[in-house]
N, C-alpha and C. Protein backbone atom coordinates (compact mmCIF):
# COMPACT_ATOMS: atom_id res chain seq x y z
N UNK A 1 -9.12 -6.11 4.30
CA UNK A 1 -8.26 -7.25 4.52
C UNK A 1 -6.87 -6.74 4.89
N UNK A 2 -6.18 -6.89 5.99
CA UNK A 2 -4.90 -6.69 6.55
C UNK A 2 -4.19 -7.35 5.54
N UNK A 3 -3.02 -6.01 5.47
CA UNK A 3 -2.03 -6.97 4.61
C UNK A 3 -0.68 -5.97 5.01
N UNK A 4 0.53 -7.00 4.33
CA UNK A 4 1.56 -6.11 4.14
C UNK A 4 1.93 -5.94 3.06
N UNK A 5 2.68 -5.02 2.81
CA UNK A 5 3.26 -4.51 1.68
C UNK A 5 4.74 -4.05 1.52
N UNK A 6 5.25 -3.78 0.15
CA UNK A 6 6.73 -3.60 0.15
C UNK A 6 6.71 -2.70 -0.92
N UNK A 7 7.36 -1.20 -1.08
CA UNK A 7 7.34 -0.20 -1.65
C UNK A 7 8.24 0.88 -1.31
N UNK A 8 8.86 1.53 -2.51
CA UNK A 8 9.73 2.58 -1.85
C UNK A 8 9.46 3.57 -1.31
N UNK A 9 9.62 4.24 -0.50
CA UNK A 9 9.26 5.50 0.22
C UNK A 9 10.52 6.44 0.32
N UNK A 10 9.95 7.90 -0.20
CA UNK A 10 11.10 9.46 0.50
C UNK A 10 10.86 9.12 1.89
N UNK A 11 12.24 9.24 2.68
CA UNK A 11 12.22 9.28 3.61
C UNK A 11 13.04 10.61 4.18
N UNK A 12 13.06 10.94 5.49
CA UNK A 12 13.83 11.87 6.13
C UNK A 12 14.89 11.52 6.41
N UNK A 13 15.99 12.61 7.01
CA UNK A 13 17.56 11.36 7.69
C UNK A 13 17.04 10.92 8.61
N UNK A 14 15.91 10.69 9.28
CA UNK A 14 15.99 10.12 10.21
C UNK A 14 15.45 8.20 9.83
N UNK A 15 14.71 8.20 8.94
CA UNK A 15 14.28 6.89 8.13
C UNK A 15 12.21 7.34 8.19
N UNK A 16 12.17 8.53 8.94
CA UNK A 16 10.80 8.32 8.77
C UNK A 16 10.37 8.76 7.34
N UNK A 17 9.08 8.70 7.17
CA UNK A 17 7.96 8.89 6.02
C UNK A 17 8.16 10.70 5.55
N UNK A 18 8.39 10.71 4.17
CA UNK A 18 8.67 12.44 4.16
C UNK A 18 7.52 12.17 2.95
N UNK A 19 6.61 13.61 2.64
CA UNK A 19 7.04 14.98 3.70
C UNK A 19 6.69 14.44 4.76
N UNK A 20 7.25 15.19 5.89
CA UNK A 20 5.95 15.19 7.09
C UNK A 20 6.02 16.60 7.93
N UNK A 21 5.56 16.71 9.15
CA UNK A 21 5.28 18.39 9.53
C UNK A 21 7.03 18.91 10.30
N UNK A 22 8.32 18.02 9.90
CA UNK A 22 9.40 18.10 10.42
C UNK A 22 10.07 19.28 9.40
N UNK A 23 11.22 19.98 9.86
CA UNK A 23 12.01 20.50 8.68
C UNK A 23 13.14 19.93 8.79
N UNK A 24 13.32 18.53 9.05
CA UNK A 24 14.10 17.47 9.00
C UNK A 24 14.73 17.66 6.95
N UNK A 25 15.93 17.36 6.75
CA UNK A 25 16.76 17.65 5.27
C UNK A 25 15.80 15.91 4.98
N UNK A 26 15.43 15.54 3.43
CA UNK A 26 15.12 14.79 2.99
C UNK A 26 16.85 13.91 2.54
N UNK A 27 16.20 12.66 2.91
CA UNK A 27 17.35 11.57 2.98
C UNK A 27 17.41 10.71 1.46
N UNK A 28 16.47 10.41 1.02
CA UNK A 28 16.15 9.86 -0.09
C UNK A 28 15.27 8.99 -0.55
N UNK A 29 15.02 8.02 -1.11
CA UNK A 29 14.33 6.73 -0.95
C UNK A 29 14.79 5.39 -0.48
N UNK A 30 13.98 4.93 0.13
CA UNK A 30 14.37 3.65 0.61
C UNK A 30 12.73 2.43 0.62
N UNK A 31 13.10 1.09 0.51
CA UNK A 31 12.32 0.05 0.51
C UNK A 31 12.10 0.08 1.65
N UNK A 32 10.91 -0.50 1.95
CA UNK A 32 10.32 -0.87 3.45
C UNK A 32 8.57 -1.32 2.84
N UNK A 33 8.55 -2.23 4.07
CA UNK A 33 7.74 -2.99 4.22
C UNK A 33 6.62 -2.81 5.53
N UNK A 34 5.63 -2.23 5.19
CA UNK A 34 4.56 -2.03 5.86
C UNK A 34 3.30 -2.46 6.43
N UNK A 35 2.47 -2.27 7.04
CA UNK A 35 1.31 -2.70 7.31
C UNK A 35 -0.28 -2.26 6.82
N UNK A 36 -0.86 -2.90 6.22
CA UNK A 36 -2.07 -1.96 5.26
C UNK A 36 -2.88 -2.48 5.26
N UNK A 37 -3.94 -1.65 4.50
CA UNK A 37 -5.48 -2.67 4.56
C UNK A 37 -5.70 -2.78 2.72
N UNK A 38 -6.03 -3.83 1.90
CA UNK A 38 -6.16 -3.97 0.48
C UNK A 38 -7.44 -2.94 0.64
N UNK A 39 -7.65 -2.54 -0.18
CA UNK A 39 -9.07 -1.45 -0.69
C UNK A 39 -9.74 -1.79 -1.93
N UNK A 40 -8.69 -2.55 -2.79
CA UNK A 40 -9.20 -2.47 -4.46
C UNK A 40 -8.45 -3.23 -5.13
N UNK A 41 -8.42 -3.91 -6.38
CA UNK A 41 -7.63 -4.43 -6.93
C UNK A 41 -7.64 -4.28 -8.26
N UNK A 42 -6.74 -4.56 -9.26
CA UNK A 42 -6.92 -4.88 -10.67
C UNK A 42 -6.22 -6.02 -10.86
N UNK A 43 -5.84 -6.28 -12.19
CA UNK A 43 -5.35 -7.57 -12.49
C UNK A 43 -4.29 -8.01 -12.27
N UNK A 44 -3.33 -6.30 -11.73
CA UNK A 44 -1.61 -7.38 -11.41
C UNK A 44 -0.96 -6.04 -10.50
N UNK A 45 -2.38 -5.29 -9.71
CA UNK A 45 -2.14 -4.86 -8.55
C UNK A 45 -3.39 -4.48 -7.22
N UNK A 46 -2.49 -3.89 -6.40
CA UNK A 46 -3.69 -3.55 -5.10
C UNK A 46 -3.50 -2.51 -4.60
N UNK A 47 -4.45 -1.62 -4.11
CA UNK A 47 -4.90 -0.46 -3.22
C UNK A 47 -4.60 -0.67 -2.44
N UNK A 48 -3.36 0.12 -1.74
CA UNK A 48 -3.22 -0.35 -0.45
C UNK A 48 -3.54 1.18 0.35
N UNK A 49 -4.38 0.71 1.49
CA UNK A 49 -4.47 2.11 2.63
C UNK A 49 -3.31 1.87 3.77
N UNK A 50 -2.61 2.53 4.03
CA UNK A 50 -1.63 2.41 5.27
C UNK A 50 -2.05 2.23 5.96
N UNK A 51 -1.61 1.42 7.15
CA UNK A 51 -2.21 1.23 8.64
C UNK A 51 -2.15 2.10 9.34
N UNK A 52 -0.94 2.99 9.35
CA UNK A 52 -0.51 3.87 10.00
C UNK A 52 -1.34 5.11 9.65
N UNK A 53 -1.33 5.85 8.61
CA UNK A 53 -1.73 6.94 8.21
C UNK A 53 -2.80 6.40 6.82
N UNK A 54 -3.56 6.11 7.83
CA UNK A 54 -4.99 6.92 6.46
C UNK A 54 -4.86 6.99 5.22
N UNK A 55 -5.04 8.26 5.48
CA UNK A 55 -4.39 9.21 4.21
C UNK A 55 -3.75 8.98 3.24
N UNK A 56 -2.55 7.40 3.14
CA UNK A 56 -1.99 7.21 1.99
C UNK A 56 -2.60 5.99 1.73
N UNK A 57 -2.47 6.13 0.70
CA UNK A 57 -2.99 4.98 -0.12
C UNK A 57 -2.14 5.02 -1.23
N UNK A 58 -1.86 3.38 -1.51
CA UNK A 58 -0.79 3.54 -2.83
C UNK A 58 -1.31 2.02 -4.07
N UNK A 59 -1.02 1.74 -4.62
CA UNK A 59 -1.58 0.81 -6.19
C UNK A 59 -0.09 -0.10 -5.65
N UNK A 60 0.00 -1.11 -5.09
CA UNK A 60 1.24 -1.95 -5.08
C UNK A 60 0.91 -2.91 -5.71
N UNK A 61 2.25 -3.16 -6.76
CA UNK A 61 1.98 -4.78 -7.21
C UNK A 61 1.98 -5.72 -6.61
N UNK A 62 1.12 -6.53 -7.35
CA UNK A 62 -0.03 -7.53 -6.72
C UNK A 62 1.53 -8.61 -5.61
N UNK A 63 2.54 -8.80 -6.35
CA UNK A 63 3.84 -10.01 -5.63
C UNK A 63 4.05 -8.66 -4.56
N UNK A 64 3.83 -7.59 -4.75
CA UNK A 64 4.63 -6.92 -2.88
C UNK A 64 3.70 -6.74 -2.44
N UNK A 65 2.56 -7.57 -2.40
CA UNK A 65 1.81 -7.55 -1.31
C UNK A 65 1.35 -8.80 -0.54
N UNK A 66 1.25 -8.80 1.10
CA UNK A 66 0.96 -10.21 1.41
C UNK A 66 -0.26 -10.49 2.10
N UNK A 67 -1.35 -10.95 2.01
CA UNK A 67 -2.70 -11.07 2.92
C UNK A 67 -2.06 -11.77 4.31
N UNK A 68 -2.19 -11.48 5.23
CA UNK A 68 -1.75 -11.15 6.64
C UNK A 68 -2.77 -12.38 7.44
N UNK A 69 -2.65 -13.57 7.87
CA UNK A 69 -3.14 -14.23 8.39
C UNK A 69 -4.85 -14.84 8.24
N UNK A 70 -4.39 -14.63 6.74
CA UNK A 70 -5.86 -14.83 6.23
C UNK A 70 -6.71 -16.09 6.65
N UNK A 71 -7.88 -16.64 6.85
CA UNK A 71 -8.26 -17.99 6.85
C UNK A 71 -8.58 -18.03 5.62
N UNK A 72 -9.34 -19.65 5.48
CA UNK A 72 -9.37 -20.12 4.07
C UNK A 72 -10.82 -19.47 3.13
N UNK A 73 -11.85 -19.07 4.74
CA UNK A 73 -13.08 -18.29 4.05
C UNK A 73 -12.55 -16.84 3.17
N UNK A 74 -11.45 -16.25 4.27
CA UNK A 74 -11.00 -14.65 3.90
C UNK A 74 -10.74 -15.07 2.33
N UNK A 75 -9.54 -15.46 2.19
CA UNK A 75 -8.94 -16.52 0.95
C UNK A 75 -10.25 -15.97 -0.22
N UNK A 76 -11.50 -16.43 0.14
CA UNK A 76 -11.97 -16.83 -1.03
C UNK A 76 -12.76 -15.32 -1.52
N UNK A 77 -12.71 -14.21 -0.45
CA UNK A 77 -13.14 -12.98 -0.33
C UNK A 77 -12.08 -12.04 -1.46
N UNK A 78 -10.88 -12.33 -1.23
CA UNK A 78 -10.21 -11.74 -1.97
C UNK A 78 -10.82 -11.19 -3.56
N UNK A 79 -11.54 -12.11 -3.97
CA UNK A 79 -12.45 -11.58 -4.93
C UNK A 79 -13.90 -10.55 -4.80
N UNK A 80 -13.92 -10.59 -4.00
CA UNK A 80 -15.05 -9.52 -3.33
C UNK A 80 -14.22 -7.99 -3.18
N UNK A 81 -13.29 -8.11 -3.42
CA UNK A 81 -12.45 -6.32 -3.45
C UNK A 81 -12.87 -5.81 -4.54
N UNK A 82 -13.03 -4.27 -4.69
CA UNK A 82 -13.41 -4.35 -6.39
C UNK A 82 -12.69 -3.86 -7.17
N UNK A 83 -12.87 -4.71 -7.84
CA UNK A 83 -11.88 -4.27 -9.02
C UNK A 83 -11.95 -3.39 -10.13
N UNK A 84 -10.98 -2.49 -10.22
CA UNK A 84 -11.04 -1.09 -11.20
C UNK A 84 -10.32 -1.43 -12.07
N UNK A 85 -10.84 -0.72 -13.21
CA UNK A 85 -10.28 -0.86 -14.45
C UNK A 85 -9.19 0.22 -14.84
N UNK A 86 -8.30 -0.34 -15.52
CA UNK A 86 -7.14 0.94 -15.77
C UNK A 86 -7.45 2.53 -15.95
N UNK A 87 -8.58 2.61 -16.33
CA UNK A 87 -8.76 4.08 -16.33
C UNK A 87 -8.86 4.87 -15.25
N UNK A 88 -9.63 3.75 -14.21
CA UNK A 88 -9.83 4.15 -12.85
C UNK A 88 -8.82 4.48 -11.85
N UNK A 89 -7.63 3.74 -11.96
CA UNK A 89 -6.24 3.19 -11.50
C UNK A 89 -5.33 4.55 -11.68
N UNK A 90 -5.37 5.22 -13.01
CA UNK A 90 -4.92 6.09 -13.47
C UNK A 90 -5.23 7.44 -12.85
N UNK A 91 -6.49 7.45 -12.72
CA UNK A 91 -7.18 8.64 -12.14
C UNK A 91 -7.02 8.85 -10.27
N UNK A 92 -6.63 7.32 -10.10
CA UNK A 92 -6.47 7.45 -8.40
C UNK A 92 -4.77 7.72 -8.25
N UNK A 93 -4.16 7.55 -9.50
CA UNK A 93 -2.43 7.87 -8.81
C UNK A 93 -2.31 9.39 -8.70
């Protein structure tokens, strides 16, 4: 399920995603709001996979995240994600 999301990220001075393969000086953290796919859920968050890169995946709470032009069938799918239990949650950070 497409979604967006809102989470802090290290960034570079330039504002991109750190690390990355640059030897760009690290800038700090900053909020931003992204594009993702939900993967998983628990009770007061979500798996999010980046749109952009694969590879990350992050646990955002459940309010910084937004289902992205859902219809009313998608809507009812949202429960069809599966849901992990805190131990599981723990083991994926």
């Amino acid at each position: 399920m497409n979604v967006t999301y809102t989470r802090e990220f290290l960034v570079d001075q330039f504002d991109r995603l750190a690390p990355n393969l640059s030897d760009v000086p690290i800038k700090g953290y900053q909020t931003l709001t992204r594009d993702g796919i939900a993967r998983a859920r628990t009770d007061g968050a979500v798996l999010v996979e980046d749109a952009e890169e694969p590879n990350r995946q992050f646990w955002v709470d459940q309010k910084d995240v937004t289902f992205v032009g859902m219809t009313l069938e998608e809507w009812s799918k949202i429960d069809d994600l599966p849901l992990v239990t805190s131990d599981e949650e723990d083991e994926a950070s």
